[in-house]
N, C-alpha and C. Protein backbone atom coordinates (compact mmCIF):
# COMPACT_ATOMS: atom_id res chain seq x y z
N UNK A 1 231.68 95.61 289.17
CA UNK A 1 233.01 95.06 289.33
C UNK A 1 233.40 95.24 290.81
N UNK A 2 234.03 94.47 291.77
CA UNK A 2 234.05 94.00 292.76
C UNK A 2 235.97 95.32 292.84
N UNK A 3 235.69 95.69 294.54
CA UNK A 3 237.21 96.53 294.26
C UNK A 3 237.75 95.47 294.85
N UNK A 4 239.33 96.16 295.43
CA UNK A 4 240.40 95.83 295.74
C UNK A 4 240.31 96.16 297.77
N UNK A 5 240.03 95.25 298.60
CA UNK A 5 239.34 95.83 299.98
C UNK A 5 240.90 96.73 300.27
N UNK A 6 241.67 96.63 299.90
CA UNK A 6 243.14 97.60 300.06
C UNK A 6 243.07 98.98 299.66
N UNK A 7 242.57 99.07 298.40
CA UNK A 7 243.04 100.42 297.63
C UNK A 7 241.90 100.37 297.03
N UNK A 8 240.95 99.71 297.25
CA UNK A 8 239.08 100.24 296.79
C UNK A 8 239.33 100.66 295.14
N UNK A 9 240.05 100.30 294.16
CA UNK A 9 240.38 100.41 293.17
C UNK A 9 241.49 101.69 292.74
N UNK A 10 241.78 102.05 293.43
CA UNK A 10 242.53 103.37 293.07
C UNK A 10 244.15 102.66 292.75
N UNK A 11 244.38 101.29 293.04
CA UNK A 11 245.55 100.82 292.60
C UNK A 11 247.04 101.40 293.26
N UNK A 12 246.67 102.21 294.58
CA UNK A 12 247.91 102.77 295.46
C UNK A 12 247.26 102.95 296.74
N UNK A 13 247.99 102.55 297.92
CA UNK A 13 247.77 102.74 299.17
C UNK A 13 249.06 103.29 300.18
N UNK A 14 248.75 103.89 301.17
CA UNK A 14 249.34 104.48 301.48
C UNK A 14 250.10 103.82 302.98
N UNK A 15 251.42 103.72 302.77
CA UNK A 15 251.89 102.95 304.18
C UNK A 15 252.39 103.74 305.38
N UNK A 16 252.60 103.16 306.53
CA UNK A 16 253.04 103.88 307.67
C UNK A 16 253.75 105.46 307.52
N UNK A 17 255.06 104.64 306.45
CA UNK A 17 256.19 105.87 306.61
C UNK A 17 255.36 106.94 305.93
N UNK A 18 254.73 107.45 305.07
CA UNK A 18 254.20 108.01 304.41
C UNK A 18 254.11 107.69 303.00
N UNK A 19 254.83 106.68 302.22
CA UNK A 19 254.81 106.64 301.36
C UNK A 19 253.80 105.78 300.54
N UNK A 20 253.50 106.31 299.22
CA UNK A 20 252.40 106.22 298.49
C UNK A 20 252.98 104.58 297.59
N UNK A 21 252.44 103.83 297.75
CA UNK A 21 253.16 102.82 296.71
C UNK A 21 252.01 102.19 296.28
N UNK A 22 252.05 101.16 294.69
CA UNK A 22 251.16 100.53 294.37
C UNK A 22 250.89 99.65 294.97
N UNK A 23 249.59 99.00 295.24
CA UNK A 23 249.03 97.92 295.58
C UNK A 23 249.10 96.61 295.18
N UNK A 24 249.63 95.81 295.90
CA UNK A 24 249.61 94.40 295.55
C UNK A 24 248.55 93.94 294.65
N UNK A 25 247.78 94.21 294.18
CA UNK A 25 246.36 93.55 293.64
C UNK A 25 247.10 93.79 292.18
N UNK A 26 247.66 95.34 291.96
CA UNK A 26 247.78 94.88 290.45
C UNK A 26 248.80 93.96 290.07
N UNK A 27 249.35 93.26 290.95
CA UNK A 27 250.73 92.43 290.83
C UNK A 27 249.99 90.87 290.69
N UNK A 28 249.01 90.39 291.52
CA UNK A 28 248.34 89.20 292.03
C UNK A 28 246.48 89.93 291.96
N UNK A 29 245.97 88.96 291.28
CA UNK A 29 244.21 89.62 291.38
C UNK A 29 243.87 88.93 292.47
N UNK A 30 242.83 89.19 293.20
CA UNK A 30 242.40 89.14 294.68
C UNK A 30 241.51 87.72 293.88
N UNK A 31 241.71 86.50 295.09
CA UNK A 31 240.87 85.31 294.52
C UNK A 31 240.18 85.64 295.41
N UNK A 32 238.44 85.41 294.60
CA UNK A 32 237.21 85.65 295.74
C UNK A 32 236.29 84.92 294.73
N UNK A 33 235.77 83.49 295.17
CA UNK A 33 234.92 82.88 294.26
C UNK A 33 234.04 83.41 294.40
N UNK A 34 233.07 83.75 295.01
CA UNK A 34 231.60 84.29 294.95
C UNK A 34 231.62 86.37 294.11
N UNK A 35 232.72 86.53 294.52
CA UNK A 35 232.72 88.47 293.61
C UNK A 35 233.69 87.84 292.71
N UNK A 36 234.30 87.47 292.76
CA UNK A 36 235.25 87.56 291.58
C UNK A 36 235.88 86.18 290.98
N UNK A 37 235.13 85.35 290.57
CA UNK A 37 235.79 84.09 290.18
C UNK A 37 236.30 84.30 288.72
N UNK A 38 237.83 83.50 288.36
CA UNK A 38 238.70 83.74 287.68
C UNK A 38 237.90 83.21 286.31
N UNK A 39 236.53 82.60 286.33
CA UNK A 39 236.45 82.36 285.01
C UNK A 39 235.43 83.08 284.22
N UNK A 40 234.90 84.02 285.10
CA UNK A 40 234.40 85.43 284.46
C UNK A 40 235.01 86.88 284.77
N UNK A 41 235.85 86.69 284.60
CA UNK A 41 237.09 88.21 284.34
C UNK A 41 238.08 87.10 283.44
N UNK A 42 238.34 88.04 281.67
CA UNK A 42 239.06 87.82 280.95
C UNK A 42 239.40 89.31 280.32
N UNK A 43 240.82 89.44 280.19
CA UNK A 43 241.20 90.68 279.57
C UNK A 43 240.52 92.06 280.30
N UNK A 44 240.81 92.09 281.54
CA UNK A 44 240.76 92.92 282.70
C UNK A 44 238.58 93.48 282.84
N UNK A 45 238.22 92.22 282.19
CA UNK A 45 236.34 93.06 281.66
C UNK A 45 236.09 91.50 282.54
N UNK A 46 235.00 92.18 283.56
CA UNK A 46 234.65 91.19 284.35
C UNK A 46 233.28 90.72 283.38
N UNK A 47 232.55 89.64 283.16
CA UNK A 47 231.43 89.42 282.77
C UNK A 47 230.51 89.89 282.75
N UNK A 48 229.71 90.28 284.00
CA UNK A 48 229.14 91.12 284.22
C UNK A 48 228.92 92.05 284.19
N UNK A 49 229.99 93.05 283.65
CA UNK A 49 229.92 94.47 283.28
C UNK A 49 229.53 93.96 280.97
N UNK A 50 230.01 93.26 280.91
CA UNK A 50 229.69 93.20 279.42
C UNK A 50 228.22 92.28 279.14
N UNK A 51 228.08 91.85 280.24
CA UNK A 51 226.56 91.27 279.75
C UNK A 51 225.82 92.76 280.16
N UNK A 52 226.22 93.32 281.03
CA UNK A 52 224.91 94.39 281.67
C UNK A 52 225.14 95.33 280.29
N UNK A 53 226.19 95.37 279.79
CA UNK A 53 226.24 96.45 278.90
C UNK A 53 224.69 95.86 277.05
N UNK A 54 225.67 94.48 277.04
CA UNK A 54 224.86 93.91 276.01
C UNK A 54 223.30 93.76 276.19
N UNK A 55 222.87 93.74 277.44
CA UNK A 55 221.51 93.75 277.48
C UNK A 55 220.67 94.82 277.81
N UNK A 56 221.89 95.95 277.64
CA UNK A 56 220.67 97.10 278.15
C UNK A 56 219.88 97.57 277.69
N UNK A 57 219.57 97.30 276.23
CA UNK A 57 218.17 97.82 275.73
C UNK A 57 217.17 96.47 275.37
N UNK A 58 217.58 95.58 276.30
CA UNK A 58 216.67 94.61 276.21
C UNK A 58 215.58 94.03 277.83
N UNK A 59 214.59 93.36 277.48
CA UNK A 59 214.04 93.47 278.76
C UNK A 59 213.47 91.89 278.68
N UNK A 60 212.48 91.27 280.05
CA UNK A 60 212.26 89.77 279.85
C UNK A 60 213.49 88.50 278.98
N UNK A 61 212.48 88.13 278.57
CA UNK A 61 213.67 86.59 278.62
C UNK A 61 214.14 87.06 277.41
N UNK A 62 214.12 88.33 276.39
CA UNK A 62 215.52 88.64 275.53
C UNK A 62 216.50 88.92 276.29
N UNK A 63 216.75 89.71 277.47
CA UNK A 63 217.31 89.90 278.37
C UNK A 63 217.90 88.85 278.96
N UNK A 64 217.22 88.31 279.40
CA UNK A 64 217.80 86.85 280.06
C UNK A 64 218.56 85.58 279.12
N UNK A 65 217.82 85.60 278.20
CA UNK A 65 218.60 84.46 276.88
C UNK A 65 219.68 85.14 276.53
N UNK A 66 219.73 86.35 276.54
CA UNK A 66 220.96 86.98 275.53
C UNK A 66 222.30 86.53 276.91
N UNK A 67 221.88 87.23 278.05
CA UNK A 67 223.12 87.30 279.10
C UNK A 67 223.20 85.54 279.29
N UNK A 68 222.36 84.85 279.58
CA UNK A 68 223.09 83.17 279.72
C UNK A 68 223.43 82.99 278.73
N UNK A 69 223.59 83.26 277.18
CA UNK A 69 224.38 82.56 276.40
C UNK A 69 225.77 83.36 276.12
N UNK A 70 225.76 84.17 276.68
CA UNK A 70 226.88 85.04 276.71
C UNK A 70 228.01 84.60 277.68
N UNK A 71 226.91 84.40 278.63
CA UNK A 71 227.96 83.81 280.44
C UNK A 71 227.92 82.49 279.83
N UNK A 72 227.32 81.44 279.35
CA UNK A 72 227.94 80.22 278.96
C UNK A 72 229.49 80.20 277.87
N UNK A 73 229.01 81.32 276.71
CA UNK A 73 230.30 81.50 276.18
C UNK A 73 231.12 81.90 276.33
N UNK A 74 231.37 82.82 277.43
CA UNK A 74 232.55 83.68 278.02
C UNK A 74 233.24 82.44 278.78
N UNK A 75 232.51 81.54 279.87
CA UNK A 75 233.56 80.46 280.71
C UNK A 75 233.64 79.23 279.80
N UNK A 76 233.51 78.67 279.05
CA UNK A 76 232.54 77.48 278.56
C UNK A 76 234.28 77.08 278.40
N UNK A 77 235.61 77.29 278.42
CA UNK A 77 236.83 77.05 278.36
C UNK A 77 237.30 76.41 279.84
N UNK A 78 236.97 77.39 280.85
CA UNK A 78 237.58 77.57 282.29
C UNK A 78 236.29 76.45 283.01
N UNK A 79 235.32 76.22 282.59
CA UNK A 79 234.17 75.52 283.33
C UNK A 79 233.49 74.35 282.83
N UNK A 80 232.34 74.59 281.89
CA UNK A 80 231.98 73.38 281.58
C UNK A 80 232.29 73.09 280.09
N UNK A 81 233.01 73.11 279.20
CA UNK A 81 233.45 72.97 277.97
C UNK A 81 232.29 72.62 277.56
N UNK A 82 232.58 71.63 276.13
CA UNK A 82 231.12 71.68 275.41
C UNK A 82 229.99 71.31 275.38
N UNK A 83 229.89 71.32 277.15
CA UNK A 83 228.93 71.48 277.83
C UNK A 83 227.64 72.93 277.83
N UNK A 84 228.95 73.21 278.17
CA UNK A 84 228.47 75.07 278.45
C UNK A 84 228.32 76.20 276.84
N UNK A 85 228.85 74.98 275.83
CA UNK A 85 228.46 75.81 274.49
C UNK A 85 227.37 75.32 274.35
N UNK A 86 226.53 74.41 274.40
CA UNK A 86 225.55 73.52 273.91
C UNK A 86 224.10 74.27 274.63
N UNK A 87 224.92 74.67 275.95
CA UNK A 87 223.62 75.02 277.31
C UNK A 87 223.77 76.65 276.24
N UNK A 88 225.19 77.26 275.79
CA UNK A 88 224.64 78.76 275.21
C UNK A 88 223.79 78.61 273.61
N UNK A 89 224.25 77.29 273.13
CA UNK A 89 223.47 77.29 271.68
C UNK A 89 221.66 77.16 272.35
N UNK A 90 221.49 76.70 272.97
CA UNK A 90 220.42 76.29 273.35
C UNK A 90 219.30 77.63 273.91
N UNK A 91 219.91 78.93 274.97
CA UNK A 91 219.48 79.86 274.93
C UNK A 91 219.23 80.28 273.60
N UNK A 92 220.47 80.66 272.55
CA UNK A 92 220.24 81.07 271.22
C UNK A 92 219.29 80.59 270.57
N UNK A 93 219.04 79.32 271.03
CA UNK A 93 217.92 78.75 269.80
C UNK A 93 216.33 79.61 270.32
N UNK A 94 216.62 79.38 271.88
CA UNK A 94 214.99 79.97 272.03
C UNK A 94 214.69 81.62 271.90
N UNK A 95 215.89 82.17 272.44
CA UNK A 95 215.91 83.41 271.46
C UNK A 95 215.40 83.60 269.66
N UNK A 96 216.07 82.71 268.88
CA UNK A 96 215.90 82.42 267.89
C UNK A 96 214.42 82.59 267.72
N UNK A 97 213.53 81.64 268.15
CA UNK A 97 212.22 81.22 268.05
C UNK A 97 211.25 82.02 268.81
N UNK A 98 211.98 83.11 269.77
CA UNK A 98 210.85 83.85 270.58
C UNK A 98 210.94 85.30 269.18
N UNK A 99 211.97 85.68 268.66
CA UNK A 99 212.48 86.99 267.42
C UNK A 99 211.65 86.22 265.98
N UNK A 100 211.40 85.16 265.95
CA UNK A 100 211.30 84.79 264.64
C UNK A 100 210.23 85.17 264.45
């Protein structure tokens, strides 16, 4: 997960006078298409932390089929609609057929 270049995630920075105040970021999320594009962070869980989690006891293309149909279904709203379900049914299927 990508921080905050202000408050490096700690969510408070510290100004001139001395005082400690929260950071703008939790008010407005930092737009950064390449670390942080808005259509993989939903409900404060960036994508990438829940695919790395879902595939960790997997390795080769279970690994790989499981996380693209995951990242197709997580944006498939914000990006390519039922486009991007069809591209995740489609990992599933060869998953399907590599387990069967």
């Amino acid at each position: 997960m990508s921080e905050c270049p202000k408050c490096h995630g700690n969510h408070f920075i510290s100004h001139p006078d001395g005082a400690i105040k929260p950071c703008d970021c939790t008010k407005t999320p930092v737009f950064d298409p390449v670390n942080r594009p808005a259509h993989y962070s939903k409900g404060g869980v960036e994508c990438i932390d829940a695919v790395t989690a879902a595939v960790s006891d997997l390795s080769g293309f279970e690994a790989h089929a499981t996380a693209s149909a995951i990242q197709y279904l997580w944006r498939w709203r914000q990006k390519g609609g039922a486009q991007d379900l069809r591209k995740a049914r489609w990992f599933i299927d060869r998953l399907i057929e590599e387990v069967d």
